[in-house]
Protein backbone atom coordinates (compact mmCIF):
# COMPACT_ATOMS: atom_id res chain seq x y z
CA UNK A 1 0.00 0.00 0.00
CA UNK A 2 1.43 3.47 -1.55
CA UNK A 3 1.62 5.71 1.94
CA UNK A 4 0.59 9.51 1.33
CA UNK A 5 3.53 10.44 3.44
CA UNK A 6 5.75 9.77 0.71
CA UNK A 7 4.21 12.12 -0.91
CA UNK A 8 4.01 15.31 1.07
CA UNK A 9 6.58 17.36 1.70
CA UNK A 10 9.12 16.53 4.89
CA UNK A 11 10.60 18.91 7.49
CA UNK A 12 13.25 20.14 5.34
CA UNK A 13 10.88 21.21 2.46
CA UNK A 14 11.53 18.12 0.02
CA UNK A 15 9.35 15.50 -1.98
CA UNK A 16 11.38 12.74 -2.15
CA UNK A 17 14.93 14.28 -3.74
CA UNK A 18 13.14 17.13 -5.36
CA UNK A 19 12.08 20.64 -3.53
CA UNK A 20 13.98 22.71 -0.81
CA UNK A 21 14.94 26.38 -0.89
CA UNK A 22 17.43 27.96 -2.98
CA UNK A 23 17.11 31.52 -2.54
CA UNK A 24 20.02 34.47 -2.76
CA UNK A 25 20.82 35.46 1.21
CA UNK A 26 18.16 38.39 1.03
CA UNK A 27 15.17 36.22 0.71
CA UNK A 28 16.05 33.94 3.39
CA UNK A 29 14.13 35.80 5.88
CA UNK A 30 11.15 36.00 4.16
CA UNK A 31 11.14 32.36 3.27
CA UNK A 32 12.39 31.39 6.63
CA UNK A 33 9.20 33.66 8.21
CA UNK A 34 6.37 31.64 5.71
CA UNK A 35 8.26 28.33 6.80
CA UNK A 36 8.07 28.86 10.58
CA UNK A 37 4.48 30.44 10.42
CA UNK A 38 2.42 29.05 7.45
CA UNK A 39 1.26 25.93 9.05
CA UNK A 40 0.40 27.35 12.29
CA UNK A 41 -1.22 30.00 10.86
CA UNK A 42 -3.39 28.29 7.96
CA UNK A 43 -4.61 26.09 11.22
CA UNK A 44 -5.85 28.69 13.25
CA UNK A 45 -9.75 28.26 13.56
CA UNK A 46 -10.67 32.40 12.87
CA UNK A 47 -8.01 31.66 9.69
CA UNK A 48 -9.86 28.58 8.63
CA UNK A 49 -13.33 30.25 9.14
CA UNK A 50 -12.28 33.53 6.85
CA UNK A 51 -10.94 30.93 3.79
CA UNK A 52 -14.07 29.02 3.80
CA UNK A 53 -16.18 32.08 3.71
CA UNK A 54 -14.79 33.31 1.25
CA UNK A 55 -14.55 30.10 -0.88
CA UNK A 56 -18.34 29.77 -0.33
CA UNK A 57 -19.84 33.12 -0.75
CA UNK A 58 -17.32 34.97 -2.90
CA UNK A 59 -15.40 32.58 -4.81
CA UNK A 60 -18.62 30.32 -5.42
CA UNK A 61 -17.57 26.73 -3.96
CA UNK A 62 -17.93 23.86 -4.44
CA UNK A 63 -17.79 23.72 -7.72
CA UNK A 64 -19.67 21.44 -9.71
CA UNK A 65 -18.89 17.87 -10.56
CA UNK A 66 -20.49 17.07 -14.33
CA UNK A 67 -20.68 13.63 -15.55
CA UNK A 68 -20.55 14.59 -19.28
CA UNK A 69 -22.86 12.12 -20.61
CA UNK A 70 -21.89 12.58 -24.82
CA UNK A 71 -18.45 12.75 -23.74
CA UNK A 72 -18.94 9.74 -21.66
CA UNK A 73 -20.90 7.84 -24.51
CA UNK A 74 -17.72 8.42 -26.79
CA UNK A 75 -15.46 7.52 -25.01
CA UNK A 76 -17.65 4.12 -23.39
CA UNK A 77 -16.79 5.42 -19.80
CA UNK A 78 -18.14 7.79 -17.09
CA UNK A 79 -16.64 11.13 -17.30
CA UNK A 80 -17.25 13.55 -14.80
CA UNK A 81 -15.61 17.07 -15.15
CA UNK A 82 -14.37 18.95 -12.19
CA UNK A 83 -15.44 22.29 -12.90
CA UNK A 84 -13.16 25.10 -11.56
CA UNK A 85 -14.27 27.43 -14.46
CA UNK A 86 -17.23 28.28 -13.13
CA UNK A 87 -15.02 30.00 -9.90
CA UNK A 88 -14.93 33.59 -9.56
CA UNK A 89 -12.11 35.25 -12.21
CA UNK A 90 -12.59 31.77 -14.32
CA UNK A 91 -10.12 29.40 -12.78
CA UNK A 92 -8.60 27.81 -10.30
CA UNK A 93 -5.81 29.99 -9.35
CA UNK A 94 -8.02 32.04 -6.79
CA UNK A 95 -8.81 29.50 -4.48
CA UNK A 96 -4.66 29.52 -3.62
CA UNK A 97 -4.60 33.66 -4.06
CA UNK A 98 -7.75 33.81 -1.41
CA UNK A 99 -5.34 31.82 1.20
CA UNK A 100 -2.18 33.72 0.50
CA UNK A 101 -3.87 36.89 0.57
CA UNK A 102 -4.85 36.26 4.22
CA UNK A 103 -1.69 34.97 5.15
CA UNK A 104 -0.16 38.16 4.01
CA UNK A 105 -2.44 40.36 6.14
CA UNK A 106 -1.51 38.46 9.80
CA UNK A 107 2.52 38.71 8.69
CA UNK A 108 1.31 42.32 8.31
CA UNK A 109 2.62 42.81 4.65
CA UNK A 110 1.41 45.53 3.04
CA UNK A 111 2.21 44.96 -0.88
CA UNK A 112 1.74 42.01 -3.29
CA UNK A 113 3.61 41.14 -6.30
CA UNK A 114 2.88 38.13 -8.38
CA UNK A 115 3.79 36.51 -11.87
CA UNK A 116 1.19 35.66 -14.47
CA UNK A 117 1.42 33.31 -17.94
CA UNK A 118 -2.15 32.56 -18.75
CA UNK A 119 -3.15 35.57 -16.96
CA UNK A 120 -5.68 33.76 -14.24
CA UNK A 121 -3.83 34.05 -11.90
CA UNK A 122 -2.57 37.66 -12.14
CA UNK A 123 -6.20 38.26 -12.49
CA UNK A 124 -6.49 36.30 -9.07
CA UNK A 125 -4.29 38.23 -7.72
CA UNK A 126 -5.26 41.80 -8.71
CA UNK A 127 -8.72 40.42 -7.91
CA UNK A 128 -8.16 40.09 -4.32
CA UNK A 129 -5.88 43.00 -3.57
CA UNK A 130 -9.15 45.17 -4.77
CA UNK A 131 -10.60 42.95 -2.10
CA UNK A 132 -8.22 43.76 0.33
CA UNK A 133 -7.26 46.82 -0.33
CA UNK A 134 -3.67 45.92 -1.04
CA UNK A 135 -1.22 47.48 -3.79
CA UNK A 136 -0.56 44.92 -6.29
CA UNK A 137 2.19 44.81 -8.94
CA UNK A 138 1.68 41.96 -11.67
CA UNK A 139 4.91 40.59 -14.01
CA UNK A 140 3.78 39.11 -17.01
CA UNK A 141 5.47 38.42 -20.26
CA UNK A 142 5.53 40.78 -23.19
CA UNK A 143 4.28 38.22 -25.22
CA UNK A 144 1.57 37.12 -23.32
CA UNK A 145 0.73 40.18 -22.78
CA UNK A 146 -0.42 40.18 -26.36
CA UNK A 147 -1.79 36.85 -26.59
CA UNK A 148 -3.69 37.01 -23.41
CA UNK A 149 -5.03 40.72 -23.96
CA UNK A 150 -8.48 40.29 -21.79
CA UNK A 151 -6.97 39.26 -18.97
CA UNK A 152 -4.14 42.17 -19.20
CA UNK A 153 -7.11 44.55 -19.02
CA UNK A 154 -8.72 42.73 -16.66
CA UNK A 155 -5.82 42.88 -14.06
CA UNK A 156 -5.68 46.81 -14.92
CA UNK A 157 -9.97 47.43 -13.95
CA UNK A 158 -9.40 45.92 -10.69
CA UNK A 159 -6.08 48.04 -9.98
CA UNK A 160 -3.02 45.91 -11.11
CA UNK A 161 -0.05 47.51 -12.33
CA UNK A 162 1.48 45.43 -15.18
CA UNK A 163 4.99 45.40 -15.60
CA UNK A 164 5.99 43.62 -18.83
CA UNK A 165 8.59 40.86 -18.86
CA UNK A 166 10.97 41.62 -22.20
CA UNK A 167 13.76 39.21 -21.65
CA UNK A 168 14.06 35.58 -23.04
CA UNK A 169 11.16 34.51 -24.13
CA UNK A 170 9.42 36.47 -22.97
CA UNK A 171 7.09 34.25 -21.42
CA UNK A 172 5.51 32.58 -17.83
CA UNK A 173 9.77 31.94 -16.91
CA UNK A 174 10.87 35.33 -17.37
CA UNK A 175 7.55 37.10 -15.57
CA UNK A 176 8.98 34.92 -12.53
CA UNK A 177 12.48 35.65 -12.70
CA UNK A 178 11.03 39.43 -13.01
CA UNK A 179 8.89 39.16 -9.66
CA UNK A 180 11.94 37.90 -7.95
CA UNK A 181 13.78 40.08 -8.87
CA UNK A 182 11.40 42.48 -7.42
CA UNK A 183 10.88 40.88 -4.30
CA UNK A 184 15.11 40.64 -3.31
CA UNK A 185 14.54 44.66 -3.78
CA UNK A 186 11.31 44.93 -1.60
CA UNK A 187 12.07 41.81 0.65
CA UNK A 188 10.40 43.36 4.15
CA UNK A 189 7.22 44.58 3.54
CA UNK A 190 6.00 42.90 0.36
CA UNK A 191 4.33 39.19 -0.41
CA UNK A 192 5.43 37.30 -3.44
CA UNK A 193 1.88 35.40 -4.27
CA UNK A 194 3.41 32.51 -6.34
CA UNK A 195 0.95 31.20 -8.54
CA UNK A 196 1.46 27.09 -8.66
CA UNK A 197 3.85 24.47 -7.03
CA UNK A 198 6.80 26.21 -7.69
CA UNK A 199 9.34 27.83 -5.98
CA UNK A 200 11.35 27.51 -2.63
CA UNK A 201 9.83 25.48 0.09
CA UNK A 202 7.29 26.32 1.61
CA UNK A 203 5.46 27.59 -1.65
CA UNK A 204 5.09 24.42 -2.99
CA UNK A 205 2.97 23.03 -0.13
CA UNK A 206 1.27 25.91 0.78
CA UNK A 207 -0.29 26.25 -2.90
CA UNK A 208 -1.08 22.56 -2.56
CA UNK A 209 -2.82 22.56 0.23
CA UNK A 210 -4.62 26.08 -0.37
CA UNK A 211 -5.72 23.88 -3.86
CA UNK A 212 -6.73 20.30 -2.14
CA UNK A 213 -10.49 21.56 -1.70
CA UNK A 214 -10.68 20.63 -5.55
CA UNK A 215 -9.94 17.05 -4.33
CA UNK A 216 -12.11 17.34 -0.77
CA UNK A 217 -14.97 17.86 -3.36
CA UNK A 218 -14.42 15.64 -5.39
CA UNK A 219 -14.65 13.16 -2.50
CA UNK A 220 -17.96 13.96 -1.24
CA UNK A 221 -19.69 14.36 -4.54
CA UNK A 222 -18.22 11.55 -5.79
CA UNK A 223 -20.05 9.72 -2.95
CA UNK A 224 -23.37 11.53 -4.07
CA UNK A 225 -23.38 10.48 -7.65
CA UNK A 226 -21.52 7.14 -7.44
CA UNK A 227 -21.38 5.98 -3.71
CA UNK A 228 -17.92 5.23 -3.54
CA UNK A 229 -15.43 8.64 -2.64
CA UNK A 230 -12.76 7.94 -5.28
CA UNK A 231 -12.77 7.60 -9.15
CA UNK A 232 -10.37 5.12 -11.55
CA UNK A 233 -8.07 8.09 -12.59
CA UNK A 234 -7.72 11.76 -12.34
CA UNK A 235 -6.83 13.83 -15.33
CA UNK A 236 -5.51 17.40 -14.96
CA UNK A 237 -2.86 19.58 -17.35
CA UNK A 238 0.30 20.28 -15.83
CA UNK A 239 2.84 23.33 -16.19
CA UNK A 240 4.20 23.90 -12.86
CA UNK A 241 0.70 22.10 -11.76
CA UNK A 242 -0.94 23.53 -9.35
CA UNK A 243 -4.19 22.59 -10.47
CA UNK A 244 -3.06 19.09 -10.78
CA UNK A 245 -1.83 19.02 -7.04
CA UNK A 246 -5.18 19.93 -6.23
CA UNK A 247 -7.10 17.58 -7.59
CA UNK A 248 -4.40 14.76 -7.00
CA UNK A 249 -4.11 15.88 -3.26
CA UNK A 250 -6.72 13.52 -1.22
CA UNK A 251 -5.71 10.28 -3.80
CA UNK A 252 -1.62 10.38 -3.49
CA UNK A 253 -2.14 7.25 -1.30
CA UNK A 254 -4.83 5.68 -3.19
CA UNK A 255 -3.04 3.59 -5.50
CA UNK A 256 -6.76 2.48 -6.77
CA UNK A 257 -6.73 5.93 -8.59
CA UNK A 258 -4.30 6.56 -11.11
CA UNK A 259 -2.79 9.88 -11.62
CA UNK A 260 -2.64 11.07 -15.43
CA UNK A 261 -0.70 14.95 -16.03
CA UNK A 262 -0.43 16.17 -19.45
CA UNK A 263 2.08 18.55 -20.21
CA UNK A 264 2.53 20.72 -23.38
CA UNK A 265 4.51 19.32 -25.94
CA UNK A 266 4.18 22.02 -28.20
CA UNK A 267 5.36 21.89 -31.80
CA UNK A 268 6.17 18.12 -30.60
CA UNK A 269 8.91 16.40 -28.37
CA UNK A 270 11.56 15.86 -31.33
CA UNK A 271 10.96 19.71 -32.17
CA UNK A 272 12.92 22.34 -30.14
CA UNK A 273 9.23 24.37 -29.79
CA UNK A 274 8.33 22.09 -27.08
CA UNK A 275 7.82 22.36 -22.45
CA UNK A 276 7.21 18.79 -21.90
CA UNK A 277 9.48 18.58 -18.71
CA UNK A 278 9.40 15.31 -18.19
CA UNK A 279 10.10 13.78 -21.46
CA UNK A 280 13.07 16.61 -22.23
CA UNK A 281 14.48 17.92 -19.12
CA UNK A 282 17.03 16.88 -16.49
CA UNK A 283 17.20 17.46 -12.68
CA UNK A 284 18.35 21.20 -11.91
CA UNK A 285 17.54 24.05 -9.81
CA UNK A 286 14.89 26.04 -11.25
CA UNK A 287 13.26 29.64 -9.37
CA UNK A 288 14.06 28.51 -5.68
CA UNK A 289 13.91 24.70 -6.04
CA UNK A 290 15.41 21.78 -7.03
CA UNK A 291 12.89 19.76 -9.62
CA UNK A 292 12.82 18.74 -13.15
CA UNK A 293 13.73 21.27 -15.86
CA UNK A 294 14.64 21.92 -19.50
CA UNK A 295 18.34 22.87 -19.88
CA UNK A 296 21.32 23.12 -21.65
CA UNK A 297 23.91 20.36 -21.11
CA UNK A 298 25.79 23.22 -18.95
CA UNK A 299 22.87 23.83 -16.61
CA UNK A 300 21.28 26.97 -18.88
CA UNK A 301 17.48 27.16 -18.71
CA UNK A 302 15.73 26.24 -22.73
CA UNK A 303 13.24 28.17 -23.60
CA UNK A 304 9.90 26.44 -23.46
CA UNK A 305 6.69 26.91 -26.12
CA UNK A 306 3.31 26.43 -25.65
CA UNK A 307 0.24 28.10 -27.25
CA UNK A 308 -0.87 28.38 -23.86
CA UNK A 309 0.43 30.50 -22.27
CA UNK A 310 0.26 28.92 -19.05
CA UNK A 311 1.67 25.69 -19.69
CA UNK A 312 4.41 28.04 -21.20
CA UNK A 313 7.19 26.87 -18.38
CA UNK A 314 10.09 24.93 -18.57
CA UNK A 315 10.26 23.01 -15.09
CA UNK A 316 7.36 21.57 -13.36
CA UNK A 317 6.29 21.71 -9.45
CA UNK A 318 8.65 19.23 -7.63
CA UNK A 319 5.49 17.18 -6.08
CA UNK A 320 5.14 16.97 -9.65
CA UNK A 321 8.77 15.85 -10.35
CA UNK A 322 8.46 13.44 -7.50
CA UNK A 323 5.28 11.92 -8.88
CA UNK A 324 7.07 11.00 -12.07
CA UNK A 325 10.10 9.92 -10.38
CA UNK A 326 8.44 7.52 -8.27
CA UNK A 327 6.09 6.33 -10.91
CA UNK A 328 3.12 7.39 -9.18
CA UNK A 329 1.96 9.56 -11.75
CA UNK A 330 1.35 9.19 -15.71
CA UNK A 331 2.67 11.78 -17.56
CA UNK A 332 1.61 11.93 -21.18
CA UNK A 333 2.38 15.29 -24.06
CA UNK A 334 0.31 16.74 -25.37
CA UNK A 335 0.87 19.30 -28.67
CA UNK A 336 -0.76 22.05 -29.38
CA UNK A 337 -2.93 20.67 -32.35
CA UNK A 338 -4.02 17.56 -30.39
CA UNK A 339 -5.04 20.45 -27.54
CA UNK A 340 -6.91 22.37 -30.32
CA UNK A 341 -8.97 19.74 -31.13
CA UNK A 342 -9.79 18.51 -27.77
CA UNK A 343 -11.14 21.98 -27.05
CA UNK A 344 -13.17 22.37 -29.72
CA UNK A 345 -14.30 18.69 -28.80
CA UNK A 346 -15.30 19.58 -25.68
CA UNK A 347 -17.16 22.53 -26.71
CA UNK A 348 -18.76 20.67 -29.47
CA UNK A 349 -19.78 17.18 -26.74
CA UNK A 350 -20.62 19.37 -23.64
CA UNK A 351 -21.01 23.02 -24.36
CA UNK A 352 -17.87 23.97 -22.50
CA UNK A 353 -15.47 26.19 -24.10
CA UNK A 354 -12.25 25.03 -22.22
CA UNK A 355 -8.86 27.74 -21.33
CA UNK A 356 -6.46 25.65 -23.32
CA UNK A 357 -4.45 24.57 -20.66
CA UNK A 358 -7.63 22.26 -19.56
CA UNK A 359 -7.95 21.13 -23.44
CA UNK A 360 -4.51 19.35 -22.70
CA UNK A 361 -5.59 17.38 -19.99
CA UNK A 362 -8.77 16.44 -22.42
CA UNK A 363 -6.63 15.64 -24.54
CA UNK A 364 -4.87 12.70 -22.53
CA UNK A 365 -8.55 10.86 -23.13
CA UNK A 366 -7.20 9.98 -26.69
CA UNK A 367 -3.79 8.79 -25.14
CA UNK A 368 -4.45 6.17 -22.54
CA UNK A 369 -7.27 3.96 -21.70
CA UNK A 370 -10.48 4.91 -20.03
CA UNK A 371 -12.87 2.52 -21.91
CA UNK A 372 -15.46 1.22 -18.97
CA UNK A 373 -13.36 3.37 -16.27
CA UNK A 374 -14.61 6.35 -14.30
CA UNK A 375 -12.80 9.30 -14.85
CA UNK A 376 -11.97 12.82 -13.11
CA UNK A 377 -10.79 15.18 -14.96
CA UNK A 378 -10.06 19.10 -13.73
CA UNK A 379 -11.53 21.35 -15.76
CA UNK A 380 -8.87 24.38 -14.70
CA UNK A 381 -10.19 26.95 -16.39
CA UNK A 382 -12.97 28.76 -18.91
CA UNK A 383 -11.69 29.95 -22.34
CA UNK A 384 -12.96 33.17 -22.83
CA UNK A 385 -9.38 34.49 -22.65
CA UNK A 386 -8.26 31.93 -25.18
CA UNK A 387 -10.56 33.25 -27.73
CA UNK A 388 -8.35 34.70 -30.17
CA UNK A 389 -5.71 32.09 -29.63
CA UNK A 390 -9.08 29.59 -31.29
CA UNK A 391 -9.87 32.07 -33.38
CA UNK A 392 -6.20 32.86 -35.04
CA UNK A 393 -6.15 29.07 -35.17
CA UNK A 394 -9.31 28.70 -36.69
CA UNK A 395 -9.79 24.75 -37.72
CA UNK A 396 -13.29 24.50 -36.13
């Protein structure tokens, strides 16, 4: 029997070989302040009572779970859909920016700076400083600034400054080096909100657990619509994954369920255009931690692709990098046309225009077998900010 405590992260911040904190000496009091606090604090009763609240009545939770019956009659198997874009801002990346947005106000921090690829979860973020009446400073980069427009002028209605990352890639990996960057400058009165399972320990777990209500839903409704709490395999895309950790939270030591991530191939795993980590990269050090990245032979970070923008990263979380590792997960790429297609699928089956991160993980249907199986899979986010991105690529 698989225990879950091989799978969540020790005292000194690591899954398995992969994790820690890497951080340049001017950071280490800020990470060593979340480390000795975060727990204690996240279990304080008047803490707990605020997150819920605000799950329930702003955010919108639970979320439903769908069985998609035409999806479901395709592929001869009961699919239920986990829907996280019907949360507040469109996805899940607010149920993790609620949490750290408390956690900021009892360590009495009075600014918040964050990265963004997709955009969700700078829109998140800007979402609730407004709440909170907090400044907020958003890195994203320049080219996603272009290709995820709506959610740039989202962030800017609620009160986001934008700063454009122009170096590299300018993608989801240079946005982060750019908020770090920031934060080394501003490192006592200023939160870094880290967006997924990335990062030096104790982001990793914090987003993860912040996340796991996907998974404690999934639970009871699974109980509600098929008496038993777990389902044959959970599907979710991965990038640095934290709405995979989410929903693979409550079933790491169920080795009943299996585990399926899809990552981005891109342009394809033999072509250079590609950010499937775990088919092309190598252990390394990557923003903070130690995990599973692309690189150079001499340790310099390749530049991922994606058309999307989140899954636009070239490392993945290292729960993530432990899950592969150990075997515990199935990791399976994904490129961009076989994401296409699934999207439009989905819209087509089930009326559910998908962010195209989540057509990735729809994808993985068509890659592994699910024939007379039930079937989880996270629906991460809505695609109204994908629009043009389907429309530019216009084979529906």
């Amino acid at each position: 029997m698989i225990s879950k405590e091989n799978y969540k992260v020790n005292s000194n911040g690591y899954y398995g070989k992969f994790g820690g904190a890497y951080v340049p000496e001017m950071l280490l009091p800020n990470i060593l302040e979340l480390q000795e606090n975060y727990l204690e604090i996240t279990s304080r009763p008047s803490f707990k009572k605020e997150f819920d609240y605000l799950l329930k009545d702003y955010v919108g939770r639970p979320t439903p779970l769908y069985l998609a019956q035409r999806m479901s009659e395709k592929y001869q198997a009961q699919i239920f859909l986990k829907r996280e874009d019907l949360c507040h801002t469109g996805a899940h990346k607010v149920n993790n920016t609620i949490g750290q947005i408390l956690l900021a106000k009892v360590l009495n921090k009075k600014k918040i700076i964050a990265e963004t690829g997709a955009g969700q979860h700078g829109v998140a973020t800007a979402t609730v400083c407004a709440l909170m009446g907090m400044e907020c400073i958003i890195y994203m980069g320049a080219v996603d600034m272009v290709r995820q427009r709506p959610n740039v002028e989202r962030m800017k209605i609620l009160g986001a400054e934008i700063r454009a990352a122009e170096s590299g890639s300018k993608t989801l990996k240079d946005a982060t080096n750019e908020a770090m960057r920031h934060w080394i400058n501003h490192p006592t009165d200023t939160h870094y909100i880290i967006g997924s399972v990335v990062g030096p320990h104790p982001y990793p777990d914090l987003v993860a657990r912040f996340q796991s209500v996907i998974s404690e839903e999934i639970k009871y409704q699974l109980i509600a619509q098929i008496g038993k709490d777990y389902p044959d395999m959970v599907i979710a895309c991965v990038g640095g994954g934290s709405n995979a950790a989410g929903a693979f939270y409550h079933y790491l030591d169920r080795p009943e369920v299996q585990l399926i991530a899809a990552e981005a191939a891109g342009l394809g795993i033999d072509n250079k255009k590609s950010a499937a980590t775990t088919f092309l990269g190598s252990e390394g050090i990557l923003h903070g931690s130690k995990t599973l990245l692309m690189q150079t032979a001499d340790g310099q970070v390749t530049e991922p692709y994606s058309i999307s923008a989140g899954l636009d990263y070239p490392g993945i979380g290292p729960i993530h990098a432990h899950l592969f590792d150990s075997g515990r997960a199935h990791f399976c790429a994904v490129t961009d046309e076989e994401a296409m297609h699934a999207g439009i699928g989905l819209s087509r089956l089930e009326g559910i225009i998908p962010a195209i991160e989540t057509a990735h993980a729809i994808s993985a249907l068509d890659k592994i077998e699910v024939k007379d199986k039930i079937v989880v899979i996270n629906v991460s986010g809505r695609g109204d900010k994908d629009l043009d991105t389907y429309i530019s690529w216009g084979k529906y």
